[in-house]
Structures are given as structure tokens and as C-alpha cells.
C-alpha atoms as a PDB file:
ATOM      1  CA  UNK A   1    -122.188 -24.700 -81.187  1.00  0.00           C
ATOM      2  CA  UNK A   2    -123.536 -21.248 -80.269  1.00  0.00           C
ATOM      3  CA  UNK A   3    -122.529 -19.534 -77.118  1.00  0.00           C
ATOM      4  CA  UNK A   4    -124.312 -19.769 -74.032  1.00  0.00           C
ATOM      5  CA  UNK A   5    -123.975 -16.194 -72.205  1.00  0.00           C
ATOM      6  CA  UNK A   6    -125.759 -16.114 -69.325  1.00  0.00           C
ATOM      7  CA  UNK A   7    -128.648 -18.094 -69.613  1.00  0.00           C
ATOM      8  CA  UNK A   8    -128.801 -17.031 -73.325  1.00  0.00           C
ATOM      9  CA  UNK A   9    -128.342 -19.343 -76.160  1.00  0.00           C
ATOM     10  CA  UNK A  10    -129.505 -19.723 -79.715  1.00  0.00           C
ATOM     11  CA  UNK A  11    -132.712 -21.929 -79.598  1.00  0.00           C
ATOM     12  CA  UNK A  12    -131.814 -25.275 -80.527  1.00  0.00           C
ATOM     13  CA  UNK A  13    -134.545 -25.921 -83.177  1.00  0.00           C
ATOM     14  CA  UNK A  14    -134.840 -26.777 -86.641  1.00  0.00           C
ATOM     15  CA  UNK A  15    -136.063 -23.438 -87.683  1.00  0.00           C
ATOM     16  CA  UNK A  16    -133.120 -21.854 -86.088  1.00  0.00           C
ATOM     17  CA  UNK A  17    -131.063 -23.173 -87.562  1.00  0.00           C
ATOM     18  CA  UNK A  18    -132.419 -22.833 -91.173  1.00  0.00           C
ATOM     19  CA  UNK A  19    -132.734 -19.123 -89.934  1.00  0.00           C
ATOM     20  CA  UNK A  20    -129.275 -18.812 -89.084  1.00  0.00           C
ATOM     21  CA  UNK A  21    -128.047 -20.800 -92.758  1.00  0.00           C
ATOM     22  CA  UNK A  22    -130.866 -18.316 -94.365  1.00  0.00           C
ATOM     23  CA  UNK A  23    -129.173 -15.369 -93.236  1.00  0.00           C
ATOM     24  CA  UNK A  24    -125.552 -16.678 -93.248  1.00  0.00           C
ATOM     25  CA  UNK A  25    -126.142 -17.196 -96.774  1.00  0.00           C
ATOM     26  CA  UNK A  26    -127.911 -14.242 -97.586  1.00  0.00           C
ATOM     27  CA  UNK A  27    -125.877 -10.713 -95.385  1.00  0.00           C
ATOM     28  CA  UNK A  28    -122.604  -9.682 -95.468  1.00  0.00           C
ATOM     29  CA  UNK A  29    -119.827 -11.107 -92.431  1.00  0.00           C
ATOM     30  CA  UNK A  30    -120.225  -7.873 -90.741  1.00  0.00           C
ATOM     31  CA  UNK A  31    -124.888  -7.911 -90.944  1.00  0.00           C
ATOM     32  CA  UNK A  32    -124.940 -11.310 -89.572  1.00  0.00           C
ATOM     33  CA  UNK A  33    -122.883 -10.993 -86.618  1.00  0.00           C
ATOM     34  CA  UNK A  34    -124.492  -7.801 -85.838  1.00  0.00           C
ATOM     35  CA  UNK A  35    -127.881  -9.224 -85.997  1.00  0.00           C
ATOM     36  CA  UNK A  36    -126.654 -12.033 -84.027  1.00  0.00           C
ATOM     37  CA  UNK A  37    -125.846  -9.805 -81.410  1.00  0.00           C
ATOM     38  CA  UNK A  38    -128.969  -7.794 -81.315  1.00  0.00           C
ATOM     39  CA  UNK A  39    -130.390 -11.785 -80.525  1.00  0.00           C
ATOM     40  CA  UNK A  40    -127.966 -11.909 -77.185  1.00  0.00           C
ATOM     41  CA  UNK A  41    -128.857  -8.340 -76.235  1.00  0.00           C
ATOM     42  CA  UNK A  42    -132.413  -8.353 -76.866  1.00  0.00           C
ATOM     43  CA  UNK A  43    -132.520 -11.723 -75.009  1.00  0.00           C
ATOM     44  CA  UNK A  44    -130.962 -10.770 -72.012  1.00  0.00           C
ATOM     45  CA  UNK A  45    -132.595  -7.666 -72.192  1.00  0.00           C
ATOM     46  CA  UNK A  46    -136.053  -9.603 -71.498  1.00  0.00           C
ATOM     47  CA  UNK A  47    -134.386 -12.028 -69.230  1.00  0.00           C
ATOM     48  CA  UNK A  48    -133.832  -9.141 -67.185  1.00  0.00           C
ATOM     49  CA  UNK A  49    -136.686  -7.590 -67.446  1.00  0.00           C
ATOM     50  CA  UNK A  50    -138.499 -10.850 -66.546  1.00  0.00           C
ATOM     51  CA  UNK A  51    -140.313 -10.326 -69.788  1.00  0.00           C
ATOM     52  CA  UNK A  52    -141.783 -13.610 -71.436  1.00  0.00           C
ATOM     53  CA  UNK A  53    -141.208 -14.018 -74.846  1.00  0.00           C
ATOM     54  CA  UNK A  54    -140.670 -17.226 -77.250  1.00  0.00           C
ATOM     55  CA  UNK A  55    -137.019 -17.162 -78.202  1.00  0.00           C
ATOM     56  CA  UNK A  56    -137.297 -18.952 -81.693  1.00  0.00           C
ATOM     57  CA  UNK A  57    -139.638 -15.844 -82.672  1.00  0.00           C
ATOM     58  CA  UNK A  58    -137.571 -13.512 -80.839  1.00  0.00           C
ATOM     59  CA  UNK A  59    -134.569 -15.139 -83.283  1.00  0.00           C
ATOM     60  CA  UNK A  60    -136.277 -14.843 -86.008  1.00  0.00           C
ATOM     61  CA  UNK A  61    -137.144 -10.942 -86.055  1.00  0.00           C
ATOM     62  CA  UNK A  62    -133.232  -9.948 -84.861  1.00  0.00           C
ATOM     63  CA  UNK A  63    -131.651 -12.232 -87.419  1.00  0.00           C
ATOM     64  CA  UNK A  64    -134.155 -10.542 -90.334  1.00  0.00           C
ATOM     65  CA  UNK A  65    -134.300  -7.295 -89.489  1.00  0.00           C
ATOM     66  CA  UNK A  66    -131.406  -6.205 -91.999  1.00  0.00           C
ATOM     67  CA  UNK A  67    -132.330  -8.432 -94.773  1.00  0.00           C
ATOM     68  CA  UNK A  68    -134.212  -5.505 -96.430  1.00  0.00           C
ATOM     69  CA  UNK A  69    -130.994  -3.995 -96.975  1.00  0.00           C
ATOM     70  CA  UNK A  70    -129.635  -6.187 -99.190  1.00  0.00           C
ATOM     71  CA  UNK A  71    -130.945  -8.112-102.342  1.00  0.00           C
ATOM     72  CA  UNK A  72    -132.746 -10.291-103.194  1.00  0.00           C
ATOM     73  CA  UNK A  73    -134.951  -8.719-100.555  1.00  0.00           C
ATOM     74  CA  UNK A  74    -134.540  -4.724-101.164  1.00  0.00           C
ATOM     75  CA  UNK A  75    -137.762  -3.287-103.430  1.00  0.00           C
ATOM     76  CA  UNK A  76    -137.818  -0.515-105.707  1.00  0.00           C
ATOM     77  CA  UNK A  77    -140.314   1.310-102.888  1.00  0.00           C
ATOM     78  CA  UNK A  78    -141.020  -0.129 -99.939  1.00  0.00           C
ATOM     79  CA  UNK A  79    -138.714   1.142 -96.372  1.00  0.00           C
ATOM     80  CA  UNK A  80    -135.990  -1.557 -95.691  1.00  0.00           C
ATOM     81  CA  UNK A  81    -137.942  -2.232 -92.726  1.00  0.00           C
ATOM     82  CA  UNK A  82    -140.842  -3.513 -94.320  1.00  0.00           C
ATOM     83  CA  UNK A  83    -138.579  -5.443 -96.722  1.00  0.00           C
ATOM     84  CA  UNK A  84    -137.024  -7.094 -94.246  1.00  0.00           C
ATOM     85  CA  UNK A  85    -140.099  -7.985 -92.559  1.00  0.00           C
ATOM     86  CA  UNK A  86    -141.842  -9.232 -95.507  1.00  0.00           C
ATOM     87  CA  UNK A  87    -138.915 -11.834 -96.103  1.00  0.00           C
ATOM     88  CA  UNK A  88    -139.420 -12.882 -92.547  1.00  0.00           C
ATOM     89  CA  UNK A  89    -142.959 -13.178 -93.360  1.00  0.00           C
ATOM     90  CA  UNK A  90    -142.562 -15.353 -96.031  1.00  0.00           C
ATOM     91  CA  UNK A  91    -139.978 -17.703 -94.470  1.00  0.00           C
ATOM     92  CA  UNK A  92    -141.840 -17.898 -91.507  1.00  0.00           C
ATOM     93  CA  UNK A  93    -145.123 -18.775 -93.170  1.00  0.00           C
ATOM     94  CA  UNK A  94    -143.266 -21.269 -95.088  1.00  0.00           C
ATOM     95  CA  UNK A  95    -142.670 -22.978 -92.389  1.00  0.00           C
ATOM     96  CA  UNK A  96    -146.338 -23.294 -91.185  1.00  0.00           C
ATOM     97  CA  UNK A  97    -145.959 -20.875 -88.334  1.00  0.00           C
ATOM     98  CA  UNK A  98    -148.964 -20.005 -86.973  1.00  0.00           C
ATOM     99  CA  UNK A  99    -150.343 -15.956 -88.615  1.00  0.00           C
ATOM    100  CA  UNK A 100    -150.214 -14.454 -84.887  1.00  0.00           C
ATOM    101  CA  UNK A 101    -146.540 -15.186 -84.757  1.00  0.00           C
ATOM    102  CA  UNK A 102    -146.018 -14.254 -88.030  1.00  0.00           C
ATOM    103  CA  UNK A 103    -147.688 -11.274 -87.615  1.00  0.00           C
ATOM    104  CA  UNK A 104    -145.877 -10.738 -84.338  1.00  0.00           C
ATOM    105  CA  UNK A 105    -142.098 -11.048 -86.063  1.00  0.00           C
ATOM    106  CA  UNK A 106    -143.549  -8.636 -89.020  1.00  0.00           C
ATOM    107  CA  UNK A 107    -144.172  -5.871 -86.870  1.00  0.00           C
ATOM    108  CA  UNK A 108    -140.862  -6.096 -84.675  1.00  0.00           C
ATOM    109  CA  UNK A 109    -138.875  -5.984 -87.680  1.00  0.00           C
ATOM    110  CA  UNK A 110    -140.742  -3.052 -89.449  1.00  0.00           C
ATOM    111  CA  UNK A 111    -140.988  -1.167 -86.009  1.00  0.00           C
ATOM    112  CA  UNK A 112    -136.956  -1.511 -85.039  1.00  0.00           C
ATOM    113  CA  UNK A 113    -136.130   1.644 -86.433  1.00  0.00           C
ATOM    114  CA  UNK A 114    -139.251   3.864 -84.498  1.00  0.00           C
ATOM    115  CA  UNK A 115    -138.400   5.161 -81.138  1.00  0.00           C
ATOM    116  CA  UNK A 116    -140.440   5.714 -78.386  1.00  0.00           C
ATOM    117  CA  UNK A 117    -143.381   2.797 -79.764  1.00  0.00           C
ATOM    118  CA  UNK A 118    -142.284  -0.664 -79.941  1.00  0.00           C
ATOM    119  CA  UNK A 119    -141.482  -0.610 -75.574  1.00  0.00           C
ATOM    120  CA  UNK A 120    -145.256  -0.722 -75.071  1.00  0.00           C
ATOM    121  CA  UNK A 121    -145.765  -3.498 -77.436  1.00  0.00           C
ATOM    122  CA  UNK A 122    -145.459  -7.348 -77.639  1.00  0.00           C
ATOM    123  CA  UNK A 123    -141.872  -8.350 -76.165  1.00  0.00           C
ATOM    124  CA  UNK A 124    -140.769  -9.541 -79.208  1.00  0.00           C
ATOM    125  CA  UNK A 125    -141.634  -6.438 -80.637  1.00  0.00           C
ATOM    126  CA  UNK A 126    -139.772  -4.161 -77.971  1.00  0.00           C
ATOM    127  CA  UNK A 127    -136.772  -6.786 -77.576  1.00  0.00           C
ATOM    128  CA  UNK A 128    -135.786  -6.821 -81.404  1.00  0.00           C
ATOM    129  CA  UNK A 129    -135.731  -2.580 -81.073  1.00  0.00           C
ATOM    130  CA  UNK A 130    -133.790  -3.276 -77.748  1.00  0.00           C
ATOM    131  CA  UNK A 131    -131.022  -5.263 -79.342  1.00  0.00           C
ATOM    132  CA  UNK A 132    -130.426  -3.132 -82.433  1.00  0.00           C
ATOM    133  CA  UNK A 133    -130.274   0.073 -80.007  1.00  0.00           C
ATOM    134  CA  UNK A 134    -127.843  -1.443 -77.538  1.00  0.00           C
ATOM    135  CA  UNK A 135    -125.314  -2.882 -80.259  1.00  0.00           C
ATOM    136  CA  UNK A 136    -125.591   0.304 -82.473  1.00  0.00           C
ATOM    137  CA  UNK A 137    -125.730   3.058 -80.524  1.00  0.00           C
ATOM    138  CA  UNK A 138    -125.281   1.935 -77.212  1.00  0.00           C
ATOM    139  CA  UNK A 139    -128.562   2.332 -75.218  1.00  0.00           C
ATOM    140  CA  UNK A 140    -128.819   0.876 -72.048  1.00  0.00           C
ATOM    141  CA  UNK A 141    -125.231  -0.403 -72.007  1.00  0.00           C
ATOM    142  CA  UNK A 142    -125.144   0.320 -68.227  1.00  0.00           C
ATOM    143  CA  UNK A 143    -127.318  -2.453 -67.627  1.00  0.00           C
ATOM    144  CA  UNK A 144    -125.315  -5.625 -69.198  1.00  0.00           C
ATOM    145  CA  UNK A 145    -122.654  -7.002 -67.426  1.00  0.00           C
ATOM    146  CA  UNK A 146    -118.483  -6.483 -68.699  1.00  0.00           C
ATOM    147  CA  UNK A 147    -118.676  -9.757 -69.423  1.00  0.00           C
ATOM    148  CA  UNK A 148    -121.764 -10.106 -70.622  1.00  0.00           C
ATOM    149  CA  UNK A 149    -120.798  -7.833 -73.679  1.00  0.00           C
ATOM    150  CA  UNK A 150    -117.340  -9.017 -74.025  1.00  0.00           C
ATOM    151  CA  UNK A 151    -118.601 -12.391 -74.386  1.00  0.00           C
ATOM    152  CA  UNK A 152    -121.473 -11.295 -77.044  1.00  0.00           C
ATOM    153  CA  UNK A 153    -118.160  -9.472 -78.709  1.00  0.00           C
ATOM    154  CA  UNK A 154    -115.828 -12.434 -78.905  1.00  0.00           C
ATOM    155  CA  UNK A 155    -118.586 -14.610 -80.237  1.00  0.00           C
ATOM    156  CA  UNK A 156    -119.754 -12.517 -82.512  1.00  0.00           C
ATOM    157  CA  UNK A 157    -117.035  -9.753 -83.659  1.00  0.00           C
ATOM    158  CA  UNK A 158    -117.190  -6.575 -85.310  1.00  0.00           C
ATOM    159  CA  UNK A 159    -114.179  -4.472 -86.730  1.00  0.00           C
ATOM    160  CA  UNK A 160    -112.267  -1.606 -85.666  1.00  0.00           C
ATOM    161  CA  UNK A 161    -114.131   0.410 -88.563  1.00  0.00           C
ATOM    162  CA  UNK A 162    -117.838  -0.640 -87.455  1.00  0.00           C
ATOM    163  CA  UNK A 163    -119.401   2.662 -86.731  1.00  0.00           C
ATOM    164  CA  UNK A 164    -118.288   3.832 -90.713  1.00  0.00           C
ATOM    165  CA  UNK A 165    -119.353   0.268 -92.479  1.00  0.00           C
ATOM    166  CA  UNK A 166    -122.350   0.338 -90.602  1.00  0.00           C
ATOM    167  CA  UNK A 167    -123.145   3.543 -92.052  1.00  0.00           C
ATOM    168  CA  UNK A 168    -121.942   2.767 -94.980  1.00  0.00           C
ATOM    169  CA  UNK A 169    -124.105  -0.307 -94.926  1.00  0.00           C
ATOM    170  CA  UNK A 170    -127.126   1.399 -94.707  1.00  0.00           C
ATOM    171  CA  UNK A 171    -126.511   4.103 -96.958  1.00  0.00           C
ATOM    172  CA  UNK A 172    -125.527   1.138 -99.693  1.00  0.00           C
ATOM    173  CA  UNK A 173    -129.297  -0.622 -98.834  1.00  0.00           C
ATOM    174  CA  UNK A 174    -131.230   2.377 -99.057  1.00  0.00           C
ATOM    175  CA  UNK A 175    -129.331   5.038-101.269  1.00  0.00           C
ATOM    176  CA  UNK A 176    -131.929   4.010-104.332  1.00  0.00           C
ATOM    177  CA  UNK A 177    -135.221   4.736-102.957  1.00  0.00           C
ATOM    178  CA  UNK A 178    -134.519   7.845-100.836  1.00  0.00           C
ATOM    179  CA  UNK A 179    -138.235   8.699-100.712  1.00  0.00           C
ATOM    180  CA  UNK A 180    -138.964   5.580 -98.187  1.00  0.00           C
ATOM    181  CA  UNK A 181    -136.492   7.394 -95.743  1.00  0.00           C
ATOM    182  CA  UNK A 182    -139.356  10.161 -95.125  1.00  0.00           C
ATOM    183  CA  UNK A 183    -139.895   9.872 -90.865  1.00  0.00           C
ATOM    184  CA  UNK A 184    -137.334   7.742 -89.890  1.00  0.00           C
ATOM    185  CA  UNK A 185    -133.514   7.608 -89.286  1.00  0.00           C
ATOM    186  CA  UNK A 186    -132.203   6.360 -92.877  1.00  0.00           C
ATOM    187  CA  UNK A 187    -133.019  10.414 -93.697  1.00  0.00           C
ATOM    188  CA  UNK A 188    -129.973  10.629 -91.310  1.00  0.00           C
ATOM    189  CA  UNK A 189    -127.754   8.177 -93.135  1.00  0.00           C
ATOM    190  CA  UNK A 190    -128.965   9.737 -96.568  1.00  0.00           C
ATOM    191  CA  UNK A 191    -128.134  13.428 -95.265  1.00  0.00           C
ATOM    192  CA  UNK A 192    -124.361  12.014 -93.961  1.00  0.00           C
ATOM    193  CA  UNK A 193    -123.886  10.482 -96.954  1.00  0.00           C
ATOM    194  CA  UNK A 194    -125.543  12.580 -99.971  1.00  0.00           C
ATOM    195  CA  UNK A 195    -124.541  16.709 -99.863  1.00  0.00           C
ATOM    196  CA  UNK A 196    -127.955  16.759-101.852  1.00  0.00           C
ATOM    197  CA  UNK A 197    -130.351  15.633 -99.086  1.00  0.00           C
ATOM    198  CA  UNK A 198    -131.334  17.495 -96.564  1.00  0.00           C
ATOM    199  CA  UNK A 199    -132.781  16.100 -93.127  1.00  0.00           C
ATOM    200  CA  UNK A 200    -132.718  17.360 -90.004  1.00  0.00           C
ATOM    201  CA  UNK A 201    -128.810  12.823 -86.764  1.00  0.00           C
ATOM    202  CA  UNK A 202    -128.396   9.311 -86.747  1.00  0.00           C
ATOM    203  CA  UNK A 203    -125.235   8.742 -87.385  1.00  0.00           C
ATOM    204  CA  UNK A 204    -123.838  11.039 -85.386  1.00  0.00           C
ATOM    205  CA  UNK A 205    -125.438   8.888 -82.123  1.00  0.00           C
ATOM    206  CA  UNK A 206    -123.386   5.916 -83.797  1.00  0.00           C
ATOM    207  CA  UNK A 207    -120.323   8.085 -83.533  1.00  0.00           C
ATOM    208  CA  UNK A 208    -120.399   9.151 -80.180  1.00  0.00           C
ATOM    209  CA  UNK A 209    -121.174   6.187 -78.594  1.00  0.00           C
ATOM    210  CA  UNK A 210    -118.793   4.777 -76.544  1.00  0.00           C
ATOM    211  CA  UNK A 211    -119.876   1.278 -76.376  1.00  0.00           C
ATOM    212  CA  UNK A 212    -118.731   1.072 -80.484  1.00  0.00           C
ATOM    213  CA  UNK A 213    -115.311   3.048 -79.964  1.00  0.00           C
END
């Protein structure tokens, strides 16, 4: 059974459930349990911001928003973003979700990795990008409780060598097509990674942050 930490629990649906097996199945150990926790964080992220949102979409777009990193899901061209929202796309509208939803989840997942815009947008949209800064590099960890992350921690764990296979991970998902990196903050994993590319840093947020040490 998932973890209930405060208030927050995986939705107990159908489609969560094949969401969970889908990406289980799909992501490495160390992808699903940090997508997992992006779900607790964004969650009680809107929880306390007394934002409403629907939790089984909200699921959805934190447990895909990596899947473009990895295959069968990672094109020749396309930014991992849109790769992973694409494959939500498809799963969701295989499941006779309604296109507004769909459309919702698509755009939180291809917007997680651009600052400053998805805040002013749908919740799901600025909770997915809430999660995946808060368990990455630490943004707002001020604002959720010790045990609040020590829970999200126990139940979902990540190594003593995250901040490097996260990195690492990245660099692995998007190393082929480094033109799709043009704008956004894989040109930082690239330019840690490849002496050849040059980008002016991503990873070195990951690094500092104290929430990962």
C-alpha cells in the first residue's frame, strides 16, 4: 500500500495503478522513485497552497515526466520533455480520458523543465514543475515539514550517489540528440558531461543543494 504523508496518498484508482505498473516496468529503480516523489512534493505543495487540482492527473504528469529519457519512448529529435509527454498522451488517451485533461498532463510534462512559466498556469501544470524542483534541486525545501520529507525519503529512497546518477541519467537520455537541448537545462548536463559542448549551470544547482547531500 502506498504511504499516506500528510493527507497525501497515491489515488486509489484503476488508472493509478496501471500508471504506477507502466512506469515500474518501464524506468530505472532510481527514475521511478524519484518521480514518485515529485507526486508527494508536488501534492503537498498544492495542499498547501490550497490549490485545487485532480490528483489522478496530477499522478499521471509526475510519474511520466522522465519517460522521455529512456526507450521505448526517447525519439531521434524531439526534447525529452515532449517525449515524455507524448507517451503520457497516448496512455492517457487510451484510457478514454477526456482531450482537456490530456491536454492538461501534456503540457505539465513538456513545461517541467522551463522556469519562471508553468507557476501561472493550470495547477497541474505548476505542481509537476514544483515536485521535480523540490526533489532535485531543492526549491522551496523550507516549506515541507522534517518529517514530511523524511517520510517521502523512506518511502521512496534514493542513494548516497543521487546528485551524480541523476546527472548521469540525463546525460544517458539525451546525449544523442544534443540539438533538442537548445534553451533549456539539458545544455547544462551536455556541457558537464561533453568537453565539446559549450553552454553557458544545471548541474551545478544539483550539487550545491543541500536538501540532496
Amino acid at each position: 500500500m502506498p504511504p499516506i504523508i500528510n493527507g497525501v496518498v497515491v489515488p486509489d484508482s484503476q488508472l493509478a495503478r496501471e500508471i504506477t505498473d507502466v512506469v515500474r516496468d518501464t524506468v530505472s529503480p532510481l527514475l521511478f522513485h524519484h518521480s514518485s516523489r515529485v507526486y508527494y512534493f508536488a501534492a503537498l505543495t498544492g495542499r498547501r497552497q490550497g490549490l485545487k487540482f485532480d490528483e489522478e492527473l496530477l499522478y499521471c504528469g509526475c510519474m511520466f515526466h522522465d519517460m522521455g529519457l529512456v526507450h521505448p519512448h526517447s525519439s531521434a529529435n524531439e526534447r525529452f520533455e515532449v517525449d515524455g509527454a507524448n507517451a503520457a498522451r497516448a496512455f492517457l488517451k487510451s484510457h478514454g480520458i477526456r482531450q482537456q485533461d490530456v491536454d492538461t498532463v501534456w503540457t505539465a510534462i513538456a513545461l517541467h523543465t522551463t522556469p519562471g512559466i508553468p507557476q501561472h498556469m493550470h495547477p497541474v501544470v505548476a505542481l509537476v514543475t514544483a515536485g521535480v524542483e523540490m526533489d532535485v534541486l531543492g526549491f522551496a525545501y523550507d516549506q515541507f515539514s522534517d518529517a514530511d520529507r523524511d517520510a517521502i525519503v523512506q518511502a521512496h529512497p534514493r542513494g548516497a550517489r543521487f546528485k551524480e546518477e541523476i546527472i548521469q541519467t540525463f546525460y544517458n537520455g539525451i546525449k544523442h540528440k544534443p540539438q533538442t537541448t537548445f534553451g533549456n537545462v539539458k545544455a547544462d548536463v551536455l556541457a558537464d558531461k561533453d568537453p565539446h559542448f559549450h553552454a553557458g549551470n544545471f548541474c551545478s544547482v544539483i550539487r550545491a543543494s543541500a536538501w540532496l547531500a
